[in-house]
N, C-alpha and C. Protein backbone atom coordinates (compact mmCIF):
# COMPACT_ATOMS: atom_id res chain seq x y z
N UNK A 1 141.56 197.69 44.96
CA UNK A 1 142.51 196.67 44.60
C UNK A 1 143.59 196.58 45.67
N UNK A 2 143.96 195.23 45.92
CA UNK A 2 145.09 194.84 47.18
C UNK A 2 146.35 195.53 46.65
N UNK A 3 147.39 195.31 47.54
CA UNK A 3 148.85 196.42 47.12
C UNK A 3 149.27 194.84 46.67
N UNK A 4 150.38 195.02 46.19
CA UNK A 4 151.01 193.72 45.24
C UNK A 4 152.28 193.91 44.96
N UNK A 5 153.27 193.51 45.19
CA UNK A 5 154.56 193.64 45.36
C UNK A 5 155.29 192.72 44.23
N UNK A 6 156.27 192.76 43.31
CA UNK A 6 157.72 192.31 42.94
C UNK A 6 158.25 192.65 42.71
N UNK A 7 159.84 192.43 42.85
CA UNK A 7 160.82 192.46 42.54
C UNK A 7 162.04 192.07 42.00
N UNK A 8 163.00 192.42 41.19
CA UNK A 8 163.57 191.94 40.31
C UNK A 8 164.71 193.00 40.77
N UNK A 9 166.40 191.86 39.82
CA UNK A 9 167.53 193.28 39.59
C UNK A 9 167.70 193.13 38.68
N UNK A 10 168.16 194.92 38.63
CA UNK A 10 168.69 195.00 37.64
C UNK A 10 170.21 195.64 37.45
N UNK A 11 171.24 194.59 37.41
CA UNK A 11 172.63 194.99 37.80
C UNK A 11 172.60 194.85 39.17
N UNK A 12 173.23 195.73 40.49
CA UNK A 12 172.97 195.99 41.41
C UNK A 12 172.28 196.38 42.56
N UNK A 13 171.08 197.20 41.47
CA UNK A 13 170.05 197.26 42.09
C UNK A 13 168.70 196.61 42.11
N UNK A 14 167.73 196.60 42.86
CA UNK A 14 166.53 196.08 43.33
C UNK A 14 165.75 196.60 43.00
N UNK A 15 164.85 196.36 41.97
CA UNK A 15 163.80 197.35 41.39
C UNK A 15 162.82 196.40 41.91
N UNK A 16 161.58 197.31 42.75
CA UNK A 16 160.50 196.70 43.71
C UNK A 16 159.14 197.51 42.83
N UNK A 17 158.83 196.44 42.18
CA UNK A 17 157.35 196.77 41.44
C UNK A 17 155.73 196.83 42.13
N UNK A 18 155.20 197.86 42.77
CA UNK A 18 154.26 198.00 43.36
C UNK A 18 152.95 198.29 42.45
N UNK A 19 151.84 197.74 43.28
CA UNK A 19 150.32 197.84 41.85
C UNK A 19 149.16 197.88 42.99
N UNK A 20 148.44 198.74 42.87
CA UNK A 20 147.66 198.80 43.74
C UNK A 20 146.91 200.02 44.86
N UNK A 21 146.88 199.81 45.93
CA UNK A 21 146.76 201.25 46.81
C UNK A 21 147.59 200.46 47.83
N UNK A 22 148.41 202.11 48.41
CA UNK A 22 148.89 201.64 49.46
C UNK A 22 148.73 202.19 50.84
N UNK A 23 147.79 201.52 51.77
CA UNK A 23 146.76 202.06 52.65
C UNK A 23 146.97 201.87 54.21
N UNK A 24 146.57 202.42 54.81
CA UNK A 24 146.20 201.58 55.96
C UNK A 24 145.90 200.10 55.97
N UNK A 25 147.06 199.39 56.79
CA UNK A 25 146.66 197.75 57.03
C UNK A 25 147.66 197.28 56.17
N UNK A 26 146.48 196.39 55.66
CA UNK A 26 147.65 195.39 54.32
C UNK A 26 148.39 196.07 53.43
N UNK A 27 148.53 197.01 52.95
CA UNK A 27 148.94 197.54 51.75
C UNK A 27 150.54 198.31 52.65
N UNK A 28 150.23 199.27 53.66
CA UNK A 28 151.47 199.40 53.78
C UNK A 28 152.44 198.79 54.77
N UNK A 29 151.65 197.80 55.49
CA UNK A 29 152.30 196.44 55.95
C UNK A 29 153.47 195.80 54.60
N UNK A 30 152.45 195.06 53.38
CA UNK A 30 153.38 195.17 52.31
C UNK A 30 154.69 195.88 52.08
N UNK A 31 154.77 197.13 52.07
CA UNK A 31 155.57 197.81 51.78
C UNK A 31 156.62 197.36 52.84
N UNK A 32 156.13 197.54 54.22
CA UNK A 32 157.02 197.80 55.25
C UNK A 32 157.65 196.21 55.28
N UNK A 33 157.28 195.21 54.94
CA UNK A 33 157.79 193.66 55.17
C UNK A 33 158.41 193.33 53.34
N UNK A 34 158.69 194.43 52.81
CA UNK A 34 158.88 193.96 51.39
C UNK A 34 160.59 194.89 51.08
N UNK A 35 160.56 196.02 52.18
CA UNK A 35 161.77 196.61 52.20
C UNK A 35 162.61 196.29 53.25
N UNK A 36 162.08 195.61 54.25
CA UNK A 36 162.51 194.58 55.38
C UNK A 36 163.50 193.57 54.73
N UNK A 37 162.66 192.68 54.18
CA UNK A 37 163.39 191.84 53.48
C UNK A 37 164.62 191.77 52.25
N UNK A 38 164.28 193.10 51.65
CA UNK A 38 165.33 193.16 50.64
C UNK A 38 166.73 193.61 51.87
N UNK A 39 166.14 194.59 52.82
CA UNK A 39 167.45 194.80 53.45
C UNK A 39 167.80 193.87 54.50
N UNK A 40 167.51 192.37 54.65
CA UNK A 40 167.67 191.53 55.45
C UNK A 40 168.47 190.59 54.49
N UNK A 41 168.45 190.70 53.03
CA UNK A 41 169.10 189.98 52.06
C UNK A 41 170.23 190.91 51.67
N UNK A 42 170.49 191.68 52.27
CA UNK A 42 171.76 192.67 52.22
C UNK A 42 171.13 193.50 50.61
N UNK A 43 170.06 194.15 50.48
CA UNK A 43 169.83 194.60 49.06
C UNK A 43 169.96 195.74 49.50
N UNK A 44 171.06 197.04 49.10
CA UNK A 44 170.95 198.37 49.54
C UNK A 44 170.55 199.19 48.70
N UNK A 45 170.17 199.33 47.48
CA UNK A 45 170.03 199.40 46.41
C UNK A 45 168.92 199.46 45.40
N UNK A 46 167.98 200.56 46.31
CA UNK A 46 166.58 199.70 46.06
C UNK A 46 165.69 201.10 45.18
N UNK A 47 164.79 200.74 44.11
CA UNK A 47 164.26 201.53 43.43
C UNK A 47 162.74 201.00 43.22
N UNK A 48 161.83 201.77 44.24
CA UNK A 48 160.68 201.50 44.26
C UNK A 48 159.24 202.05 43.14
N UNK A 49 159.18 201.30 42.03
CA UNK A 49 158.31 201.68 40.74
C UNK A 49 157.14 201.75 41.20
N UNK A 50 156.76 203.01 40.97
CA UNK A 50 155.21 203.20 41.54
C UNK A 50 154.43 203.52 40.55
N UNK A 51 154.50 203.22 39.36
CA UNK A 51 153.74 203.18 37.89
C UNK A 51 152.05 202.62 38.00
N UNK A 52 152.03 201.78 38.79
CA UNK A 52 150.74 201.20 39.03
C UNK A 52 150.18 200.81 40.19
N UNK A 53 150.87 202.33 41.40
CA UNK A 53 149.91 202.75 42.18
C UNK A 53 148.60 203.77 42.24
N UNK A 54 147.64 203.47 42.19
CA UNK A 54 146.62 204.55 41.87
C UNK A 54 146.18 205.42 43.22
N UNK A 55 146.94 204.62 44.51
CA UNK A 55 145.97 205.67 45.43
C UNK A 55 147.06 205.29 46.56
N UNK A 56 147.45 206.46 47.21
CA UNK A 56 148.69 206.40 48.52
C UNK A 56 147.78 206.78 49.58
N UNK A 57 147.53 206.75 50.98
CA UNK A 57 147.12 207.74 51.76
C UNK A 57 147.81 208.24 52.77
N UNK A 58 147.90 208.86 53.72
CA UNK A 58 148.95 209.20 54.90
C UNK A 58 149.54 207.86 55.48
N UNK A 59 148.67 206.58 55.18
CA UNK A 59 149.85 206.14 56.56
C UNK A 59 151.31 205.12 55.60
N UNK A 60 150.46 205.43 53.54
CA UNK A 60 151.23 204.95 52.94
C UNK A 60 152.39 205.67 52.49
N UNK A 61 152.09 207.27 52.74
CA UNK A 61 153.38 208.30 52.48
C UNK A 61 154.04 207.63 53.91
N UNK A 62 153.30 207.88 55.26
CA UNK A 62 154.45 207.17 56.26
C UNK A 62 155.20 206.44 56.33
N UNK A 63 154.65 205.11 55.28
CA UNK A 63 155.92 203.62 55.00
C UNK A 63 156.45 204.02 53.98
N UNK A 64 156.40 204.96 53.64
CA UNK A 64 157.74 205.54 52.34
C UNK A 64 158.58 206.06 52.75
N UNK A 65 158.36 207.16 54.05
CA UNK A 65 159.52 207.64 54.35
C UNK A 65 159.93 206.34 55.85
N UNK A 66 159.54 205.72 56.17
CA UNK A 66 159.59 204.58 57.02
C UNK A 66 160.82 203.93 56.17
N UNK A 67 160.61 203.63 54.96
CA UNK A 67 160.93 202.77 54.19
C UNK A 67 162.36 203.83 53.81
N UNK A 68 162.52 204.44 53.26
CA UNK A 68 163.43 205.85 52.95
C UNK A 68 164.72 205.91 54.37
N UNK A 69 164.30 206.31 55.47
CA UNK A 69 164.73 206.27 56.61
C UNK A 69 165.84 204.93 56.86
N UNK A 70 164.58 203.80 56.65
CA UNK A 70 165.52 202.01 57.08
C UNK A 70 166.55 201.88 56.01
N UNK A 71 166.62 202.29 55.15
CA UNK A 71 167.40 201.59 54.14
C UNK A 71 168.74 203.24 53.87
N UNK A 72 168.13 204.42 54.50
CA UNK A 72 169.57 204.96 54.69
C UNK A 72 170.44 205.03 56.14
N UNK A 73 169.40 204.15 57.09
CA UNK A 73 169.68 203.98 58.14
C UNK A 73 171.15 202.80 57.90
N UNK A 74 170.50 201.85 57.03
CA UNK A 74 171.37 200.56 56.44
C UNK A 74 172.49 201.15 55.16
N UNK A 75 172.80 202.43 55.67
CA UNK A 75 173.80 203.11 54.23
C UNK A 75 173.71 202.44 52.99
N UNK A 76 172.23 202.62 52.43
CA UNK A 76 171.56 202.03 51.27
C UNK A 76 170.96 203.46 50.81
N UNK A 77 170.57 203.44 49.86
CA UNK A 77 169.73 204.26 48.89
C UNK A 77 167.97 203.68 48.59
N UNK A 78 167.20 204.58 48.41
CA UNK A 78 165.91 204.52 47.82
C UNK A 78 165.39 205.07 47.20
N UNK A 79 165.20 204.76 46.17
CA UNK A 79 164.37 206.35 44.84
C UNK A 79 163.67 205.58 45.03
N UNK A 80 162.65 206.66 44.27
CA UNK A 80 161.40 206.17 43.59
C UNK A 80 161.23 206.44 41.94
N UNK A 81 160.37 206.07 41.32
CA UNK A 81 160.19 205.08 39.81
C UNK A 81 159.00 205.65 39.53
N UNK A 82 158.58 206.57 38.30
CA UNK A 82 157.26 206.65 37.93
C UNK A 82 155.78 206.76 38.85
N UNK A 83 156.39 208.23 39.41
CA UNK A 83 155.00 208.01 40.44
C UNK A 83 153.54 208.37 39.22
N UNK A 84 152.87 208.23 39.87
CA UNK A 84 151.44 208.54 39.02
C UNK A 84 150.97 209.96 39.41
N UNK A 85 150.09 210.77 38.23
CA UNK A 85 149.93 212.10 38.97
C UNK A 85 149.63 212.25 40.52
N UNK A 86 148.62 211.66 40.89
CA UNK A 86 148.29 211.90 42.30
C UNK A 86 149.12 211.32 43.58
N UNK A 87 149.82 210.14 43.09
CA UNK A 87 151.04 210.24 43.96
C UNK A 87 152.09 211.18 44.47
N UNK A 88 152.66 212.29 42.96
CA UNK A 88 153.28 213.18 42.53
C UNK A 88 152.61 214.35 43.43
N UNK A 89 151.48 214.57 42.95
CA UNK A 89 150.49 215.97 43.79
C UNK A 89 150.88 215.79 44.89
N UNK A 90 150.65 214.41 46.04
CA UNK A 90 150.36 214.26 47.07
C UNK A 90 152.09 214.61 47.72
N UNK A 91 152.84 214.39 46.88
CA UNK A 91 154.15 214.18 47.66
C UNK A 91 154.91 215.86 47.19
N UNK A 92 154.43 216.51 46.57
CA UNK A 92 155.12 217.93 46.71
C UNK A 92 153.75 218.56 47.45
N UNK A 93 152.56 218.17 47.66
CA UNK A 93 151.99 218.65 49.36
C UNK A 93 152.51 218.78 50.56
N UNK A 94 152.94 217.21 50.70
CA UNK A 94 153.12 216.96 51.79
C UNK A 94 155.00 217.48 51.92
N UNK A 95 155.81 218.29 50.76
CA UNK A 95 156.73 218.80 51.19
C UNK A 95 157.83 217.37 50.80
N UNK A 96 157.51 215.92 50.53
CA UNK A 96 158.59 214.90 50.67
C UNK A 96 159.06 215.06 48.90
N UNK A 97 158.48 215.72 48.10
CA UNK A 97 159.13 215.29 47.14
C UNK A 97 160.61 215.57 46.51
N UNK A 98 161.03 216.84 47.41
CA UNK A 98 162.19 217.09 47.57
C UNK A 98 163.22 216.65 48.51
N UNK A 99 162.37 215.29 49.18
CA UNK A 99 163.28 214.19 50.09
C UNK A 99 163.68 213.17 49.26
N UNK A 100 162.84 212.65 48.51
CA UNK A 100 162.41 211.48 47.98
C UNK A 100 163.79 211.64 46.03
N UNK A 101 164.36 210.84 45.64
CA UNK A 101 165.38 210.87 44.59
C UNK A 101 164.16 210.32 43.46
N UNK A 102 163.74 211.05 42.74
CA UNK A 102 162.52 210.86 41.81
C UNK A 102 162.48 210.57 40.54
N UNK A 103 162.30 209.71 39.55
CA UNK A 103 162.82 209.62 38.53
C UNK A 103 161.88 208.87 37.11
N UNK A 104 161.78 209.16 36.51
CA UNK A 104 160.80 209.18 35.00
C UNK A 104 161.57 207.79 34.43
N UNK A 105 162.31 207.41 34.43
CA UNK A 105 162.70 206.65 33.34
C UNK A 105 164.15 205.55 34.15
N UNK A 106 163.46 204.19 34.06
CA UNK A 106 163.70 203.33 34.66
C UNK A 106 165.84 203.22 34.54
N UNK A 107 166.27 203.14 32.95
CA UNK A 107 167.09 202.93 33.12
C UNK A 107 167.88 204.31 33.82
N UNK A 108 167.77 205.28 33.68
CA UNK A 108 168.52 206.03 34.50
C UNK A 108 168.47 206.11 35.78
N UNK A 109 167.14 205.78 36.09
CA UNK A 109 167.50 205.95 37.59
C UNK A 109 168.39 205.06 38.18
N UNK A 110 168.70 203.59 37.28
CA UNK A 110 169.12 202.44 37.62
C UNK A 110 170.77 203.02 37.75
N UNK A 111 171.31 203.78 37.02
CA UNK A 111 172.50 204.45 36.53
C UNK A 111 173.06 205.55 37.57
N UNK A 112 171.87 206.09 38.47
CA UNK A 112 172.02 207.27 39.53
C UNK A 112 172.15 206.47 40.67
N UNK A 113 172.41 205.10 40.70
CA UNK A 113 172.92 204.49 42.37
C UNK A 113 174.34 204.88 42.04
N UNK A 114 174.63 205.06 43.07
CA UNK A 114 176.22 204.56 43.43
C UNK A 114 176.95 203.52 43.26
């Protein structure tokens, strides 16, 4: 299945709804032109729901912290939203999940921006 992107706010922040895999090519192109734009619309504020990603691979952990990086580069914030188990596995592997601001339950995380 293709990666699939929307987004909505809520209050101040930018909750970015992802569905799909996010892969080599199109999928983390997506990502990378979907956090582009929120921070080209001045959105610093951004909480990426990964509830209905089923499959990340290396170059999609790369546009996360790609994505992580640009937007604290832009003295913005980025959590993430309901990862799925194997998202979860993959990201205390690879050591980012203690980079990454992680969070179960939409309205609080909405409550942990600044």
């Amino acid at each position: 299945m293709a990666l699939y992107a929307t987004y909505r706010d809520v209050g101040q922040v930018t909750v970015v709804d992802f569905g799909g895999k996010i892969t080599l090519g199109d999928g983390s192109a997506l990502l990378r032109k979907t956090v582009r734009l929120l921070l080209d619309e001045n959105r610093k504020k951004i909480l990426i729901n990964l509830a209905d990603v089923d499959y990340i691979d290396s170059s999609g952990i790369g546009e996360l912290v790609h994505a992580y990086t640009s937007v604290q580069n832009r003295e913005g914030e980025l959590k993430l939203l309901h990862l799925t188990r194997k998202v979860r596995d993959l990201l205390q592997i690879t050591k980012l999940y203690t980079v990454f601001d992680v969070h179960t339950e939409e309205a609080a995380a909405v409550r942990s921006f600044r």
